[in-house]
PDB file of N, CA and C in Angstrom:
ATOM      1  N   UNK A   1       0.853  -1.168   0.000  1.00  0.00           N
ATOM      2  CA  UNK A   1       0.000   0.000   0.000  1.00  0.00           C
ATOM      3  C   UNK A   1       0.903   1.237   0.000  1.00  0.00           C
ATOM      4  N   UNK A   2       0.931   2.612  -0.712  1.00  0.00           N
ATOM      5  CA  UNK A   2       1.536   3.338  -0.712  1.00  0.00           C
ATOM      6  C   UNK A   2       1.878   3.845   0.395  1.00  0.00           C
ATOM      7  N   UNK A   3       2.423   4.766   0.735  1.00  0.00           N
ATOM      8  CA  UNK A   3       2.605   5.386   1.832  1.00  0.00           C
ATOM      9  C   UNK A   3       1.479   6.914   1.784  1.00  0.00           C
ATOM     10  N   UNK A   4       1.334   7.623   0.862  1.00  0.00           N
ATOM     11  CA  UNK A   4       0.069   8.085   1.188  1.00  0.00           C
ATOM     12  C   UNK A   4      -1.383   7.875   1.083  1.00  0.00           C
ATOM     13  N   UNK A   5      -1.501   6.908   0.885  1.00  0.00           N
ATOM     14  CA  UNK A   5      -2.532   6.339   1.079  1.00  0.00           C
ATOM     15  C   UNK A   5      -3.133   5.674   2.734  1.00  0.00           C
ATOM     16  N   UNK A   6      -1.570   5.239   3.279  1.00  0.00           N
ATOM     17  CA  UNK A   6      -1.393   4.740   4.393  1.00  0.00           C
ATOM     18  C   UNK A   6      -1.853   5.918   5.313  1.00  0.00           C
ATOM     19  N   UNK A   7      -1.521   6.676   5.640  1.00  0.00           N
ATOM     20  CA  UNK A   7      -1.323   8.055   5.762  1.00  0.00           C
ATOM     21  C   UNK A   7      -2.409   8.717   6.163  1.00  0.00           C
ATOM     22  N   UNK A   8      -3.236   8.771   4.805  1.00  0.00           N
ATOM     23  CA  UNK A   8      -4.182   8.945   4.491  1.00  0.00           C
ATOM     24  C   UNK A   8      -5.830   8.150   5.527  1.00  0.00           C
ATOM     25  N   UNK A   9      -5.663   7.309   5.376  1.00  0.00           N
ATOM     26  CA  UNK A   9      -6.434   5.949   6.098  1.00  0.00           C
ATOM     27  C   UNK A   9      -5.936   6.987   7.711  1.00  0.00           C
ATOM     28  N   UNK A  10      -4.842   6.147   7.966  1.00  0.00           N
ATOM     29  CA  UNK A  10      -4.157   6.780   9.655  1.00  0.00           C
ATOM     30  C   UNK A  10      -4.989   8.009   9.929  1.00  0.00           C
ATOM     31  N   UNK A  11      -4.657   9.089   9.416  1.00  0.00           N
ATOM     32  CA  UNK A  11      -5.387  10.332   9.671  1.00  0.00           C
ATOM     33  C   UNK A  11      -6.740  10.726   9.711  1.00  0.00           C
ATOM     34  N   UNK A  12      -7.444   9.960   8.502  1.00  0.00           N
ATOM     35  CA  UNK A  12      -9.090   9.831   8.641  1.00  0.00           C
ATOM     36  C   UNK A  12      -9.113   9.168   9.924  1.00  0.00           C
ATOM     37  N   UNK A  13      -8.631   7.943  10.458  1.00  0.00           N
ATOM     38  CA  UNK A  13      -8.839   6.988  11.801  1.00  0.00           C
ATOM     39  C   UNK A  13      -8.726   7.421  13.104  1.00  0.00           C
ATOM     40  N   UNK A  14      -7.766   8.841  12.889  1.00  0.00           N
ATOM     41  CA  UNK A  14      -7.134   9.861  14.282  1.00  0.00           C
ATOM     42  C   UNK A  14      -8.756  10.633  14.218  1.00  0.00           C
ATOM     43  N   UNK A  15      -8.983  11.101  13.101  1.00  0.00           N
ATOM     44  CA  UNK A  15     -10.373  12.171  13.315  1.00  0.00           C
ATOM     45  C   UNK A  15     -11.772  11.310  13.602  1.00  0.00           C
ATOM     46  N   UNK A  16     -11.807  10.295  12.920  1.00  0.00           N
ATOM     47  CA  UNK A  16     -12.902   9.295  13.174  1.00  0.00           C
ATOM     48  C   UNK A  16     -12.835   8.230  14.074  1.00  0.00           C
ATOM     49  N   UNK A  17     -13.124   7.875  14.970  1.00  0.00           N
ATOM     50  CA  UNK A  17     -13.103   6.179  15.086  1.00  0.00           C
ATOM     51  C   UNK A  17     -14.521   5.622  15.208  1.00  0.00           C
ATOM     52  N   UNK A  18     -14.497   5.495  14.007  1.00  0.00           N
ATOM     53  CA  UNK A  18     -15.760   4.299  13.593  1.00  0.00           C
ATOM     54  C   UNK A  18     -14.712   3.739  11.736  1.00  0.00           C
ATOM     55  N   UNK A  19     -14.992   2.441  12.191  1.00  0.00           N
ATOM     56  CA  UNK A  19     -14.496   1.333  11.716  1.00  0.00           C
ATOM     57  C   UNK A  19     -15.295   1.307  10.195  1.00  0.00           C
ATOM     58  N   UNK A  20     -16.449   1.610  10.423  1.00  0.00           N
ATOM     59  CA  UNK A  20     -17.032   1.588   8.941  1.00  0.00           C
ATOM     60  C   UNK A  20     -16.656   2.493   8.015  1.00  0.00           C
ATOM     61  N   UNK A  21     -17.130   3.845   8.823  1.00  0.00           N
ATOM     62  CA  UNK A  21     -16.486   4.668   7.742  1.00  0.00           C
ATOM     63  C   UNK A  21     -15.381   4.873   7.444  1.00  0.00           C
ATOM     64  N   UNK A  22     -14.584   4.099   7.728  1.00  0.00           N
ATOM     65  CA  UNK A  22     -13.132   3.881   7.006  1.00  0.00           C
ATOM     66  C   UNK A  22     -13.109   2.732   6.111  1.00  0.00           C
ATOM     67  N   UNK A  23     -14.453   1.583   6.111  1.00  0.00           N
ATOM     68  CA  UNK A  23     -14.466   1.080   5.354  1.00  0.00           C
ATOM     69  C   UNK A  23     -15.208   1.393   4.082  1.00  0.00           C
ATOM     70  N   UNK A  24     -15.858   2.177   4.425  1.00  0.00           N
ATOM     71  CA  UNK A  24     -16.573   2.824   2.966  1.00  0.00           C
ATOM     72  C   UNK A  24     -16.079   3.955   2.444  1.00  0.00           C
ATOM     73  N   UNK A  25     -15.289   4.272   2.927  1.00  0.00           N
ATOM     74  CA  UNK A  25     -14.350   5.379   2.843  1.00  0.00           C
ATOM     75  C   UNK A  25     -13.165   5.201   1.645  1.00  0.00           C
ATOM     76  N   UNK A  26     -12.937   4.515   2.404  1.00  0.00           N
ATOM     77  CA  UNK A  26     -11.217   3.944   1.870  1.00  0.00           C
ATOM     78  C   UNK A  26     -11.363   2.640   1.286  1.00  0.00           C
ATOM     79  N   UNK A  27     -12.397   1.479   1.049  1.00  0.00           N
ATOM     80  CA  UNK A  27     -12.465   0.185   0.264  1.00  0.00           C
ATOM     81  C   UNK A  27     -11.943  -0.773   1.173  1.00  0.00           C
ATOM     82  N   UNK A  28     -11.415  -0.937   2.564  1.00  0.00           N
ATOM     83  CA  UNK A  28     -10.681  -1.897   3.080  1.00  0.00           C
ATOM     84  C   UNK A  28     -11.466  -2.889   3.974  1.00  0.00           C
ATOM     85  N   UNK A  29     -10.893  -3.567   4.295  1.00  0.00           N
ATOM     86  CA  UNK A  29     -11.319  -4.947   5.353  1.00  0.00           C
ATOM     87  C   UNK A  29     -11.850  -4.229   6.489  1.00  0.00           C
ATOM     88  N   UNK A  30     -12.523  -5.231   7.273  1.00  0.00           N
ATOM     89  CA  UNK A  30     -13.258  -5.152   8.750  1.00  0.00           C
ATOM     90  C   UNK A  30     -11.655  -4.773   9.637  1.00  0.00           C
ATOM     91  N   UNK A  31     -11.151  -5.916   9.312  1.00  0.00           N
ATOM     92  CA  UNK A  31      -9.431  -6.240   9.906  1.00  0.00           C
ATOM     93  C   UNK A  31      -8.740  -5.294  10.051  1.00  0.00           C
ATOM     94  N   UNK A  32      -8.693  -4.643   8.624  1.00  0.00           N
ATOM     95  CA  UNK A  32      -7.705  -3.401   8.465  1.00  0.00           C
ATOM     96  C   UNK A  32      -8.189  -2.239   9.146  1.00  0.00           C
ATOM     97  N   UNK A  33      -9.557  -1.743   9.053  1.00  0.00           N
ATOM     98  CA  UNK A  33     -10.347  -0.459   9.428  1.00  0.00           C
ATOM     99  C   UNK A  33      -9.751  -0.738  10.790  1.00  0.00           C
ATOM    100  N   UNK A  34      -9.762  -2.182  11.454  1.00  0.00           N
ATOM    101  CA  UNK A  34     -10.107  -2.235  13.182  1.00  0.00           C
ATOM    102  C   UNK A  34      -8.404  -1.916  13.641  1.00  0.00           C
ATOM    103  N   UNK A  35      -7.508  -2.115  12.826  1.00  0.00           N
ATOM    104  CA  UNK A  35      -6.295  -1.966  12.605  1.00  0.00           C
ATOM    105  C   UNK A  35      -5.672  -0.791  12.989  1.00  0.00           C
ATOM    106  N   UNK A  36      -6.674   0.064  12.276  1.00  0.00           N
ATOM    107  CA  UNK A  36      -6.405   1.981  12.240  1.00  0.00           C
ATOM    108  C   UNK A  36      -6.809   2.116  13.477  1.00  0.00           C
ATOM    109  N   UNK A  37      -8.221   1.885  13.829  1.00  0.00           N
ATOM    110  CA  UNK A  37      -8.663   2.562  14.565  1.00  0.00           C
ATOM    111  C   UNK A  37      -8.636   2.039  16.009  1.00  0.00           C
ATOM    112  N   UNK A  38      -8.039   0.916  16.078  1.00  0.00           N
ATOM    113  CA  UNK A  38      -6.592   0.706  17.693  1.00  0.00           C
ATOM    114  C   UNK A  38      -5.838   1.167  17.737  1.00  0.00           C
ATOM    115  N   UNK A  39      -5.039   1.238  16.520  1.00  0.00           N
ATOM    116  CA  UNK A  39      -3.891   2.279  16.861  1.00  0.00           C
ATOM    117  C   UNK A  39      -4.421   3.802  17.111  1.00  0.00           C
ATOM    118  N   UNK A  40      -4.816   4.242  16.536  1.00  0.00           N
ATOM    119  CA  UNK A  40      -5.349   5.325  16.690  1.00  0.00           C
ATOM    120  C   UNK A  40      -6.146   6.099  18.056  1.00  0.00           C
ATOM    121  N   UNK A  41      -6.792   5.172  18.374  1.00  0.00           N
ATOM    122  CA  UNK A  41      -7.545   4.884  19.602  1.00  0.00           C
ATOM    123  C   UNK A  41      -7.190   3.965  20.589  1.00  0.00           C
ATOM    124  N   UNK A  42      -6.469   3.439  21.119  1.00  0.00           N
ATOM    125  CA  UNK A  42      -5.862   2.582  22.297  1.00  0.00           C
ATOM    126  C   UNK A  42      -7.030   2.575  23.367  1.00  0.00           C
ATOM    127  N   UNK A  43      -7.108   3.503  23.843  1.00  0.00           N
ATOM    128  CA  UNK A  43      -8.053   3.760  25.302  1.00  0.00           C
ATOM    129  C   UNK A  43      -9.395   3.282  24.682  1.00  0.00           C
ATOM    130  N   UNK A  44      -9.639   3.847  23.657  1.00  0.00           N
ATOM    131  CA  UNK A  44     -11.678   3.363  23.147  1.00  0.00           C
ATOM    132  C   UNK A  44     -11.678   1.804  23.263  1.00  0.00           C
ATOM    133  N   UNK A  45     -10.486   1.330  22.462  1.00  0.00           N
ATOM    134  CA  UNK A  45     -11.120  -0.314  22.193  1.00  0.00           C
ATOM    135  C   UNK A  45      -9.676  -1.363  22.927  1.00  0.00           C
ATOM    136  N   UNK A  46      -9.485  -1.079  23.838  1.00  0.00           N
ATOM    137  CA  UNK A  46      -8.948  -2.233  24.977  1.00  0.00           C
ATOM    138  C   UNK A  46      -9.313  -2.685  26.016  1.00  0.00           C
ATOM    139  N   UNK A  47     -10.525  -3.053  25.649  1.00  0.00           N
ATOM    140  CA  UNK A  47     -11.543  -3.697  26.443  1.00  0.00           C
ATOM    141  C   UNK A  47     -12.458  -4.779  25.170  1.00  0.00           C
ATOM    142  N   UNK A  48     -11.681  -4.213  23.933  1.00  0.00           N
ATOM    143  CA  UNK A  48     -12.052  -5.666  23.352  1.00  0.00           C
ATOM    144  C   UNK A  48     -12.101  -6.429  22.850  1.00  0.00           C
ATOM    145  N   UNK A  49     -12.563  -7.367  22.663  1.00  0.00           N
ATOM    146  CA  UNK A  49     -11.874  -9.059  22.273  1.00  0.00           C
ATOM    147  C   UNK A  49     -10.869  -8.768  21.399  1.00  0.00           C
ATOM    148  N   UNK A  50     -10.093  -9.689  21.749  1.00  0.00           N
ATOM    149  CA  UNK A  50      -8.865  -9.827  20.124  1.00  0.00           C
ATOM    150  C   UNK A  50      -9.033 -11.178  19.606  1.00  0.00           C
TER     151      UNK A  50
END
């Protein structure tokens, strides 16, 4: 994946965290969206399942 594209994704995921609209957003997996938006978010979603 490019690097701005990467980037791109990351930064929508810092302003958003909802998982979908990064998937309708950007074309990607459940996996990948949930990907961004842990890193991005640590405190929202470590409480759940892995």
């Amino acid at each position: 994946m490019p690097t701005l594209r990467r980037d791109r994704i990351r930064d929508e995921a810092f302003a958003v965290d909802d998982p979908l609209h990064l998937m309708r957003l950007f074309g990607i997996s459940s996996q990948t969206a949930m990907r961004y938006v842990t890193a991005a978010h640590p405190e929202r979603t470590a409480k759940l399942p892995r």
